[in-house]
N, C-alpha and C. Protein backbone atom coordinates (compact mmCIF):
# COMPACT_ATOMS: atom_id res chain seq x y z
N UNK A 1 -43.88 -82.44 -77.74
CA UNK A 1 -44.71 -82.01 -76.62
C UNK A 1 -45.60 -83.18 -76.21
N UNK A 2 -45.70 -83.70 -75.16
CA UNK A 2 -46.66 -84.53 -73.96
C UNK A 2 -48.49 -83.91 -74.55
N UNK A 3 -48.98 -84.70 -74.26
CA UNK A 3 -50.13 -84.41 -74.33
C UNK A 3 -51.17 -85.26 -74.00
N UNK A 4 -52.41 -85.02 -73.37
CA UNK A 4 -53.24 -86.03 -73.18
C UNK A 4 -54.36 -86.31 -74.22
N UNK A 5 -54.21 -86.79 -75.13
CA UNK A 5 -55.35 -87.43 -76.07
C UNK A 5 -56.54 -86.61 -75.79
N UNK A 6 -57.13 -86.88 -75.04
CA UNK A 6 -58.35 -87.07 -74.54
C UNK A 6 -58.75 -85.17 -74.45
N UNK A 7 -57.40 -84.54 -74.31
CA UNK A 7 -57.59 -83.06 -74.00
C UNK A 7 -57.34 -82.04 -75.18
N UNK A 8 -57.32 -83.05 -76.08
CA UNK A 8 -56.74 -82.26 -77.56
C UNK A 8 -57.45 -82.36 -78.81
N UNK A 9 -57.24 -81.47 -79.34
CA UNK A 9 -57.92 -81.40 -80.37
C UNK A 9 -57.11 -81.13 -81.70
N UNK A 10 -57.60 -81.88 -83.03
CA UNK A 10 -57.13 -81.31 -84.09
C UNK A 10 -57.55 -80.30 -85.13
N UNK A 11 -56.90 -79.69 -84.89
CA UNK A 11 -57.29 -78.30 -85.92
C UNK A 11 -57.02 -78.50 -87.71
N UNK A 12 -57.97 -78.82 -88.54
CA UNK A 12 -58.14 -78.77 -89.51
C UNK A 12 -57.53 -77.39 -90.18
N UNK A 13 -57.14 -77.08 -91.84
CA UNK A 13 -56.74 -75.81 -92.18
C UNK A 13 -57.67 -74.96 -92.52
N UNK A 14 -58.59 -74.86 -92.39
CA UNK A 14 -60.32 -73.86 -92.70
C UNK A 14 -59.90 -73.10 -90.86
N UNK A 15 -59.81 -73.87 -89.77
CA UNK A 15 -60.29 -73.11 -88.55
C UNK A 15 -58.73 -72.84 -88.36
N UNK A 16 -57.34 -72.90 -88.59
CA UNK A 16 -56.04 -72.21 -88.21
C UNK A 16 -56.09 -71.52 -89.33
N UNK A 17 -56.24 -71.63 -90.46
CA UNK A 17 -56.08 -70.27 -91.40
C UNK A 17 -56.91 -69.11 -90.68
N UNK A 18 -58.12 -69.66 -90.58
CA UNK A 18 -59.32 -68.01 -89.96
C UNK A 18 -58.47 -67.83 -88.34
N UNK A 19 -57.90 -68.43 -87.92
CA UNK A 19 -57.44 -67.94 -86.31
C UNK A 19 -56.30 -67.33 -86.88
N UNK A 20 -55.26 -67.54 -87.02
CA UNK A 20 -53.84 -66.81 -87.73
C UNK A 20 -53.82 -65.91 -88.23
N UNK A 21 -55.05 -65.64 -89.20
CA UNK A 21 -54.86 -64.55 -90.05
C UNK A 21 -56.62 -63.60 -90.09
N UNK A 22 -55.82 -62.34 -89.64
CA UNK A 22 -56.88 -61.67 -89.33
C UNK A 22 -57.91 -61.32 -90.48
N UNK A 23 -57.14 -61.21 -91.50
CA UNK A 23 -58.12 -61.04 -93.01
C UNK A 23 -58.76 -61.60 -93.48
N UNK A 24 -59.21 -62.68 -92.55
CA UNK A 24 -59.68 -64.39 -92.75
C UNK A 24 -61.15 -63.40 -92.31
N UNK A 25 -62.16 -64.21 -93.02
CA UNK A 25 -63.51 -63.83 -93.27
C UNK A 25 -64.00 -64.39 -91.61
N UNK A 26 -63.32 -65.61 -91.13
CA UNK A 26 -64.04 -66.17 -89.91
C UNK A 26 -63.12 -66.44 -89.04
N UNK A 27 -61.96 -65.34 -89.01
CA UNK A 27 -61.28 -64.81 -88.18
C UNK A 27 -62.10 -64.79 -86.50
N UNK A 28 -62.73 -63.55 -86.56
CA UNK A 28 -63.50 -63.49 -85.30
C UNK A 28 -63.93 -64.93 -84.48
N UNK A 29 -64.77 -65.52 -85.55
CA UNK A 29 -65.70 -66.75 -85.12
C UNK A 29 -64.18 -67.90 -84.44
N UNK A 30 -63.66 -67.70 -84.88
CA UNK A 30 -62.75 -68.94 -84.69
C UNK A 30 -61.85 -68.12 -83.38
N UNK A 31 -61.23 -67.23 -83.38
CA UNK A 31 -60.71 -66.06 -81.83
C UNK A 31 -61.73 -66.88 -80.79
N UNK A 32 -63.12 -66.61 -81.24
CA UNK A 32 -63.65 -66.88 -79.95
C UNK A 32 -64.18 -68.30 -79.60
N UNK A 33 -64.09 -69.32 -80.56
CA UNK A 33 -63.73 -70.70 -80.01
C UNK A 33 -62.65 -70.93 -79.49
N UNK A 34 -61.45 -70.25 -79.64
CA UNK A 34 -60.11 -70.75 -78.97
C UNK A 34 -60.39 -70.05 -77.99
N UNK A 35 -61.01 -68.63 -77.42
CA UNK A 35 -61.43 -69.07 -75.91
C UNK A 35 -61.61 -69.75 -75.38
N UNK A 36 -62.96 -70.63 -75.73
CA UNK A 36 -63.26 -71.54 -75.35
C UNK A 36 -62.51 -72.76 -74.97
N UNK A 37 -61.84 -73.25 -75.81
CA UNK A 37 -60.58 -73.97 -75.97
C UNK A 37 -59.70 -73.85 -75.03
N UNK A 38 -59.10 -73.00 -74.82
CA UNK A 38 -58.10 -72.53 -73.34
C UNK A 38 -58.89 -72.83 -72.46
N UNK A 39 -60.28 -72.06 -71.90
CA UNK A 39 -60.79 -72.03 -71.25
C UNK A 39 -60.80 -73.45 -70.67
N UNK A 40 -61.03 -74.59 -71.43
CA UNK A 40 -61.06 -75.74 -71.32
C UNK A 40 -59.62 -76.85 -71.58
N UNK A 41 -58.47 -75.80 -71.21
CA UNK A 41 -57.23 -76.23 -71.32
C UNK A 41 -57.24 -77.31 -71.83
N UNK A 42 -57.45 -77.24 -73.45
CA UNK A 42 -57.42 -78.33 -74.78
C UNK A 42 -56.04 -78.17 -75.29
N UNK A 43 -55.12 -79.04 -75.86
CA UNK A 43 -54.16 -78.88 -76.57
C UNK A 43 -54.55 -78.56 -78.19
N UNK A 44 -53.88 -77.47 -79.18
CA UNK A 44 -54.45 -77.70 -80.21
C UNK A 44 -53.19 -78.23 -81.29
N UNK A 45 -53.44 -79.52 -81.77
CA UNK A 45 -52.63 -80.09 -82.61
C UNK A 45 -52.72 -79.59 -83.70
N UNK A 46 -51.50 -79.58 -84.85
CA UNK A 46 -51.49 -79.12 -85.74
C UNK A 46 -50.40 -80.37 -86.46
N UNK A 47 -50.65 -80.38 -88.16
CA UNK A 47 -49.75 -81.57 -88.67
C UNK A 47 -49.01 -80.38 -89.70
N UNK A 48 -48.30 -81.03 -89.90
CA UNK A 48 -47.52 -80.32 -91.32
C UNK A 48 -48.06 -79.96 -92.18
N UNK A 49 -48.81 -81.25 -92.85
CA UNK A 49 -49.89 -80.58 -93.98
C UNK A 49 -50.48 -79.71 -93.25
N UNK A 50 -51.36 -79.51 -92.40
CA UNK A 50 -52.27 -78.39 -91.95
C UNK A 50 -51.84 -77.27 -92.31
N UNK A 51 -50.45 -77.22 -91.34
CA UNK A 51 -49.41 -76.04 -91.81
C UNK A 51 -49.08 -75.64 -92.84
N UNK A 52 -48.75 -76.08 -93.91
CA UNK A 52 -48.42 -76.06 -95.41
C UNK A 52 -49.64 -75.94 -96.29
N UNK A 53 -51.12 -76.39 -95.96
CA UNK A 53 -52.47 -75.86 -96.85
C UNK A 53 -52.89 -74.48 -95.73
N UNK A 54 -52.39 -74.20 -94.69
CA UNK A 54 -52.56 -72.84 -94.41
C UNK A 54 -51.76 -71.89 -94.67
N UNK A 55 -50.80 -71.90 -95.19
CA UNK A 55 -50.36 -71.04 -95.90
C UNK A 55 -50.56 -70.33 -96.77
N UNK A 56 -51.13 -71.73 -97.69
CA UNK A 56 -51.97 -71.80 -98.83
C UNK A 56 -53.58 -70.69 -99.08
N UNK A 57 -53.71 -70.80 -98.07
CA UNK A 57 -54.96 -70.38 -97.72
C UNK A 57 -54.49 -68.40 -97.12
N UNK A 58 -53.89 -68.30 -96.23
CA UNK A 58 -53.33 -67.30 -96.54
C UNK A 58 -52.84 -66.49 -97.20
N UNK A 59 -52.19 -66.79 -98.19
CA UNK A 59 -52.22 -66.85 -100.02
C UNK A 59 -53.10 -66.11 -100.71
N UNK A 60 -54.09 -67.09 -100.72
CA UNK A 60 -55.34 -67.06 -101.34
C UNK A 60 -56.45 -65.79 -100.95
N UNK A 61 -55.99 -65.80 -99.83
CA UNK A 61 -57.35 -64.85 -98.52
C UNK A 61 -56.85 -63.18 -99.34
N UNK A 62 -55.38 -63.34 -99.13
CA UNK A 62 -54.43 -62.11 -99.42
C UNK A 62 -55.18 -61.48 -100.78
N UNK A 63 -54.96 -62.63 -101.90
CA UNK A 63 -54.84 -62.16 -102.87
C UNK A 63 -56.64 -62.79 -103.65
N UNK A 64 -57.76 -62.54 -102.74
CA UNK A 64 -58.43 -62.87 -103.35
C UNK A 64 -59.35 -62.05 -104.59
N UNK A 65 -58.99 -60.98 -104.56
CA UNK A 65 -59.74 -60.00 -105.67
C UNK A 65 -58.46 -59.40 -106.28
N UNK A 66 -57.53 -60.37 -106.51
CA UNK A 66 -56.53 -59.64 -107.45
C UNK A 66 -56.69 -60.95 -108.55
N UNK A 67 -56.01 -60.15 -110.04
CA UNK A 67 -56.53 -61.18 -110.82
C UNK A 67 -55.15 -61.89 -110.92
N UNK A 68 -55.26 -63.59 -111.53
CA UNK A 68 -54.17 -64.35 -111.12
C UNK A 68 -53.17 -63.64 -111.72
N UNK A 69 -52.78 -63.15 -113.12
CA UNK A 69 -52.09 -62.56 -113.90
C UNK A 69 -51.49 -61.39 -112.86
N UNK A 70 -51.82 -61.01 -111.84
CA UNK A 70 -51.62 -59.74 -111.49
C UNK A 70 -50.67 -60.00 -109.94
N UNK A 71 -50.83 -61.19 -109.66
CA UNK A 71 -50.74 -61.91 -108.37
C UNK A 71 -48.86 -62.10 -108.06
N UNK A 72 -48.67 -61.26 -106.57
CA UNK A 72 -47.30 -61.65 -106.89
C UNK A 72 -46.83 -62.65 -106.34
N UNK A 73 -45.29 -62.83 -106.19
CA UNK A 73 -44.45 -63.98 -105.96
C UNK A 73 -44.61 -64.25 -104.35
N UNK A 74 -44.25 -65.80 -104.22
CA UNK A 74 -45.19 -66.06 -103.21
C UNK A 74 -44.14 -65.76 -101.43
N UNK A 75 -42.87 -65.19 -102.32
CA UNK A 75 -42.24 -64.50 -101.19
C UNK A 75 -42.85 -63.38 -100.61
N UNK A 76 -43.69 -62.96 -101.18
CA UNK A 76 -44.44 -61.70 -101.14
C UNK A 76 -44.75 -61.68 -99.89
N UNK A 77 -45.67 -62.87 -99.15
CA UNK A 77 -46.19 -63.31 -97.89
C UNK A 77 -45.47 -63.72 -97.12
N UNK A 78 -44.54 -63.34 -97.34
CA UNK A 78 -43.09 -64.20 -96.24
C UNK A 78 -43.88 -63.58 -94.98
N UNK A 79 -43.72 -62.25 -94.35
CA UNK A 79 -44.06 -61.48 -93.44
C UNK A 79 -45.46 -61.98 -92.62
N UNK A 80 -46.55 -62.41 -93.51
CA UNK A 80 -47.55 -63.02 -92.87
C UNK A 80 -47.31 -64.49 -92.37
N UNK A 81 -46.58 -65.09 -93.64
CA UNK A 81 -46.18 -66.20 -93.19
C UNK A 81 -45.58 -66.51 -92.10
N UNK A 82 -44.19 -65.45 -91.53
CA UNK A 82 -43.49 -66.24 -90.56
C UNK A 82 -44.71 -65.69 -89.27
N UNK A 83 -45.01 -64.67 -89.34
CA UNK A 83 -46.07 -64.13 -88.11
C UNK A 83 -46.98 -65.20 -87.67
N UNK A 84 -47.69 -65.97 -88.28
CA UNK A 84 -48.42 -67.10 -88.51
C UNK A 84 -48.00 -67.75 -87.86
N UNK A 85 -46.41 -68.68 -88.04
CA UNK A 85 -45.22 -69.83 -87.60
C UNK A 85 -45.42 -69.81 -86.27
N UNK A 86 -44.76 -68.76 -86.53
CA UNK A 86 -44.21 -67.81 -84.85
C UNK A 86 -45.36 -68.02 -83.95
N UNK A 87 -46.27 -67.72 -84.15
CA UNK A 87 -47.74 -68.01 -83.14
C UNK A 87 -47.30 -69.39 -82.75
N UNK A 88 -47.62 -70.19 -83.47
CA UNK A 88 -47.87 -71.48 -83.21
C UNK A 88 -46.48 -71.82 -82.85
N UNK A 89 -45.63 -71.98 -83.03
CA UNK A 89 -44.14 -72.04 -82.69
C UNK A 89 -44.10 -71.78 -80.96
N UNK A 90 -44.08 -70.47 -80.59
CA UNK A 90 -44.29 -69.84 -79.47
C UNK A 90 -45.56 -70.24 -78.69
N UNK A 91 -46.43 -70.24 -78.73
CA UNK A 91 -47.96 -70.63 -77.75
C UNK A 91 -47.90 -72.04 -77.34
N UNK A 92 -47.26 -71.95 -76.19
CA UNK A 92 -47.32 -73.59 -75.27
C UNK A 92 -48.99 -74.45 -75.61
N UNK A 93 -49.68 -73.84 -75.78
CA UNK A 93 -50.81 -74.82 -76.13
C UNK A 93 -51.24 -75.47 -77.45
N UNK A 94 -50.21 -75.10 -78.14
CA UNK A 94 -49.90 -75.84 -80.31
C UNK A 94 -49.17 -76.76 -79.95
N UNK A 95 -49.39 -77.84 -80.28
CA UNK A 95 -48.75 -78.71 -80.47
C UNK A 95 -48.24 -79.40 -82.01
N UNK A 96 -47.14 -79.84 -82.88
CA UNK A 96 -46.98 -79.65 -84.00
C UNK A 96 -46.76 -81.23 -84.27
N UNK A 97 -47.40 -82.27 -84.32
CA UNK A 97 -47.63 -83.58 -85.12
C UNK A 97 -47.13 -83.76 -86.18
N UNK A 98 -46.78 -85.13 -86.42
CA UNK A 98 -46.39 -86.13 -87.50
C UNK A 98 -46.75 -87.52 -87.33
N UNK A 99 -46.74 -88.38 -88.17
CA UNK A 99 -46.79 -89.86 -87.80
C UNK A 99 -45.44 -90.42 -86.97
N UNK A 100 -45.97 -90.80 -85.88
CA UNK A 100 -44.96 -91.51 -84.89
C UNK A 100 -45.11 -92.67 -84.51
N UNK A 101 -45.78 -93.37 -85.18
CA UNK A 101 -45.93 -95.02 -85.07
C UNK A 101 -46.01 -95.86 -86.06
N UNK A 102 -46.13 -97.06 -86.46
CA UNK A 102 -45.94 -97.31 -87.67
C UNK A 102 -46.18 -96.68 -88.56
N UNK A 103 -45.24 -96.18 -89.32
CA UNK A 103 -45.31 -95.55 -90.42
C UNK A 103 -45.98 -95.63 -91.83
N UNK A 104 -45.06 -97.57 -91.70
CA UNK A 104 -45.60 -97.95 -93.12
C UNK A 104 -47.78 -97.72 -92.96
N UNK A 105 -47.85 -98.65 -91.89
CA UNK A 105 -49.38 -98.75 -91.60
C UNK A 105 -50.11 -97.46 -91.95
N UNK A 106 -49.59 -95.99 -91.59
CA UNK A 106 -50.26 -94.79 -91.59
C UNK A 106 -50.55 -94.37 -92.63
N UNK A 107 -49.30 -95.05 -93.60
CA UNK A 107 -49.59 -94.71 -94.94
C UNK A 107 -51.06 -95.37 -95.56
N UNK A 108 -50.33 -96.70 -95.26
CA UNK A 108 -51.90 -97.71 -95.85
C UNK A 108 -52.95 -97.05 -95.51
N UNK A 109 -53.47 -96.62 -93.83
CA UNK A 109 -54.49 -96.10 -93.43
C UNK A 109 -55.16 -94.53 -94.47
N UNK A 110 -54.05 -94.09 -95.14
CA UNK A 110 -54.77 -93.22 -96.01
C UNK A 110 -55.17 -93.87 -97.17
N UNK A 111 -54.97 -94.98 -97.65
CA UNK A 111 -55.33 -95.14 -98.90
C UNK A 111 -57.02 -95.82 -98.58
N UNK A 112 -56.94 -96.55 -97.33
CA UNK A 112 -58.13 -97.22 -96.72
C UNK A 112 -59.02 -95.96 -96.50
N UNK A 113 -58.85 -94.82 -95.85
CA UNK A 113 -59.48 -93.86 -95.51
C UNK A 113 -60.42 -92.98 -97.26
N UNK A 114 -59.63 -93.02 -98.09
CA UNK A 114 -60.11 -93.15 -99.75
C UNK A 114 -60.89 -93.62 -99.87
N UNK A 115 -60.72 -94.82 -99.71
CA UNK A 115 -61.72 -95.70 -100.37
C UNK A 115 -62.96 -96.17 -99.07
N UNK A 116 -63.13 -95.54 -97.84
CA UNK A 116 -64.15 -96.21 -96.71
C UNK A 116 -64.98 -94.84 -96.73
N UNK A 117 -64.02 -93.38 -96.94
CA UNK A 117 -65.28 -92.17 -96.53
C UNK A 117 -65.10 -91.69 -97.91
N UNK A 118 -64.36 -92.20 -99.05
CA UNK A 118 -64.39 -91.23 -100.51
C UNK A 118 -64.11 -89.39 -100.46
N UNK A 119 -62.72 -89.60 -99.47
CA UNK A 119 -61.85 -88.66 -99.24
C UNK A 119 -60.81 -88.13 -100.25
N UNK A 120 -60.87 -87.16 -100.75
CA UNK A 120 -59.78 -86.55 -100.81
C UNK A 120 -58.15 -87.06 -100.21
N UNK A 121 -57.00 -86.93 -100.53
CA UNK A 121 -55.76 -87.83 -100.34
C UNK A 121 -55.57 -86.75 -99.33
N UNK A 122 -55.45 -85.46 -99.28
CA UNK A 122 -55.13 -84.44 -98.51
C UNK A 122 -55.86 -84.64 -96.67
N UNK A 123 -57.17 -84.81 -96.98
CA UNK A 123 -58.30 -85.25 -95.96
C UNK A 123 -58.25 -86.37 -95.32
N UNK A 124 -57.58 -87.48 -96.41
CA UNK A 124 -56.89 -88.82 -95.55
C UNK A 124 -56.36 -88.73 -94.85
N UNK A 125 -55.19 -88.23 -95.34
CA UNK A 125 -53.92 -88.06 -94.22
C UNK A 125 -54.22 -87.20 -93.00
N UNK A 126 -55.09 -86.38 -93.11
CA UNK A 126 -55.36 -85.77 -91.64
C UNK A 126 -55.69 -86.56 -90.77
N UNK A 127 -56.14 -87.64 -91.31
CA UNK A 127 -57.40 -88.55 -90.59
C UNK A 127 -56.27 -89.61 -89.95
N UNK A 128 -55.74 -89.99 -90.90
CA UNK A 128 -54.41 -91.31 -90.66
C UNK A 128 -53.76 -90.31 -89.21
N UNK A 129 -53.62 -89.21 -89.28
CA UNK A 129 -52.70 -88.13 -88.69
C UNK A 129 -53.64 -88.58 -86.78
N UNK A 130 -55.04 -87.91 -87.60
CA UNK A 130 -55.67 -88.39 -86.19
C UNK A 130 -55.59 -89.67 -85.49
N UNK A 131 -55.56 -90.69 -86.08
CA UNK A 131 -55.58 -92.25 -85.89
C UNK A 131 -54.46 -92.29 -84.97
N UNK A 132 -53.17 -92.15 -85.79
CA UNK A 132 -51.94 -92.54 -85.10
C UNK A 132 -51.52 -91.71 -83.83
N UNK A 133 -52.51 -90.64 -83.33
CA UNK A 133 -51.96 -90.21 -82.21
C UNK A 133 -53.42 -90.00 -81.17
N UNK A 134 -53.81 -91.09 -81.48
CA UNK A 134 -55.62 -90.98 -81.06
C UNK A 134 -56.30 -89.94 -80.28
N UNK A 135 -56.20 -89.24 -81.39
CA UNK A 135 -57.02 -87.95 -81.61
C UNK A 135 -58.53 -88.32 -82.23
N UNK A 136 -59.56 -88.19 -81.11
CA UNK A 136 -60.72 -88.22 -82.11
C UNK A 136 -61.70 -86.93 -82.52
N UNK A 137 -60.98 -85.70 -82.07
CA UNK A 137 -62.20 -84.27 -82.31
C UNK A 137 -61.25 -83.49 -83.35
N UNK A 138 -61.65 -82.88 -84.45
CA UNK A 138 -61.14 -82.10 -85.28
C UNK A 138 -62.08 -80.89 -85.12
N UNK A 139 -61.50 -79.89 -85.40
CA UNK A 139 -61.67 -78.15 -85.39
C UNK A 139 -62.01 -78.34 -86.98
N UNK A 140 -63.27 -78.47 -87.20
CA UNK A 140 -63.13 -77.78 -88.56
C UNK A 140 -64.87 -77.57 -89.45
N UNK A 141 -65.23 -76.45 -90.18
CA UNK A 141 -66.33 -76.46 -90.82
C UNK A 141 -66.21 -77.46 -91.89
N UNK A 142 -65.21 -78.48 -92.26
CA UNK A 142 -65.07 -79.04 -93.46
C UNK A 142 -66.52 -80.36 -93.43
N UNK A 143 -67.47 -80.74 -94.40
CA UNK A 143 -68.39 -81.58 -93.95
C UNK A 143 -67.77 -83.16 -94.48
N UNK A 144 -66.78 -82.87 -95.10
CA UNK A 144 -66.15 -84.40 -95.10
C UNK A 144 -65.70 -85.48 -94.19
N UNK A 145 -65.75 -84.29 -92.50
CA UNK A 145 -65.49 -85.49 -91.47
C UNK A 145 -66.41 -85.54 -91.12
N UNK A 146 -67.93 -85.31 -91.38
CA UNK A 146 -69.04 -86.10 -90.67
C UNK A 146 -69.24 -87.11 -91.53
N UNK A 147 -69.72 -88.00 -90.31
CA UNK A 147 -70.48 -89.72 -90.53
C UNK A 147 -69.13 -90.45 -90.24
N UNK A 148 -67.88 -89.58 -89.99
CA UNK A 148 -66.94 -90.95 -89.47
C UNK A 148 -67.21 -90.99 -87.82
N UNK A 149 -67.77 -92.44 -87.60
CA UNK A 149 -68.29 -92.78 -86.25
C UNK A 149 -67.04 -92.87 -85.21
N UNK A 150 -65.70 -92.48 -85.22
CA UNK A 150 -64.81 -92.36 -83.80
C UNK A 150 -64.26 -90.95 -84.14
N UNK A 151 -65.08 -90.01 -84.70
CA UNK A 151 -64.39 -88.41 -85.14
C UNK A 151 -65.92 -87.90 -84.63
N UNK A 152 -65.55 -86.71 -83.69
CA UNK A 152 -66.23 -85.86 -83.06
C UNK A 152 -66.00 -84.33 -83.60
N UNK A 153 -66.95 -83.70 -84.70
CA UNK A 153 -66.43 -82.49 -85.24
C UNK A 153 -66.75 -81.38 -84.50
N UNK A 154 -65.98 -80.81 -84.40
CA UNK A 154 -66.34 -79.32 -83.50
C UNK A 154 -66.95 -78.15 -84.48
N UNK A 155 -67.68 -77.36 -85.20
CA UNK A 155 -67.86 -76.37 -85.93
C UNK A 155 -67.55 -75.06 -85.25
N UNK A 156 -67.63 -74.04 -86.29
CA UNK A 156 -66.99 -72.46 -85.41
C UNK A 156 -67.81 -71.44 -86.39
């Protein structure tokens, strides 16, 4: 999908887990920033990892007052899972990212991103993710992207 930089945003997995899934504690809060969002015909990017730790998180949301011992198999969530996909799959305004430019470099850029904001490897790569498709606003309550000076965080 085409997109204009400048009109897009990346969605971290804290603000697409609470939009996707209604059992999400900040479900609501996040519905009504993506108003906003349309409203302001933003593209919302999404990377693989995003996709794959929201799952995760869906998971988790599901089964949070069950005890682990008790917890079932993770086909269990297929049903939420593909419902989830399918959104984003289907809604002309998701857009679904990867690294598309130097590769080798994107990699390096996460190990640099480690060691410049003392990131998490998971949190790098979002960041490398943003870099290579110059994305500078992320969707997310996470406080690990403040103080990077070309990242503009949105909260919800």
């Amino acid at each position: 999908m085409k997109y204009n930089p400048d009109k897009a945003l990346y969605l971290d997995t804290n603000y697409l887990a609470a939009y996707l899934f209604e059992m999400h504690p900040n479900n609501k809060l996040s519905r009504l920033k993506m108003v906003e969002f349309l409203e302001q015909k933003k593209t919302m990017c999404v990377s693989c990892l995003t996709l794959d730790e929201t799952l995760l998180v869906i998971k988790e949301t599901i089964e949070k007052d069950i005890p682990k011992l008790k917890r079932k198999s993770i086909k269990t969530y297929y049903e939420q899972f593909k419902k989830a996909f399918e959104m984003i799959v289907e809604t002309p305004v998701f857009a679904i990212i990867q690294f598309e430019n130097d590769i080798k470099q994107n990699v390096l850029d996460v190990v640099e991103n480690i060691k410049n904001y003392g990131m998490q490897p998971r949190d790098a790569f979002h960041l490398a993710l943003m870099k290579d498709h110059n994305l500078n606003t992320i969707v997310t309550n996470d406080k690990k992207f403040k103080g990077i000076d070309w990242i503009y965080k949105i909260s919800f």
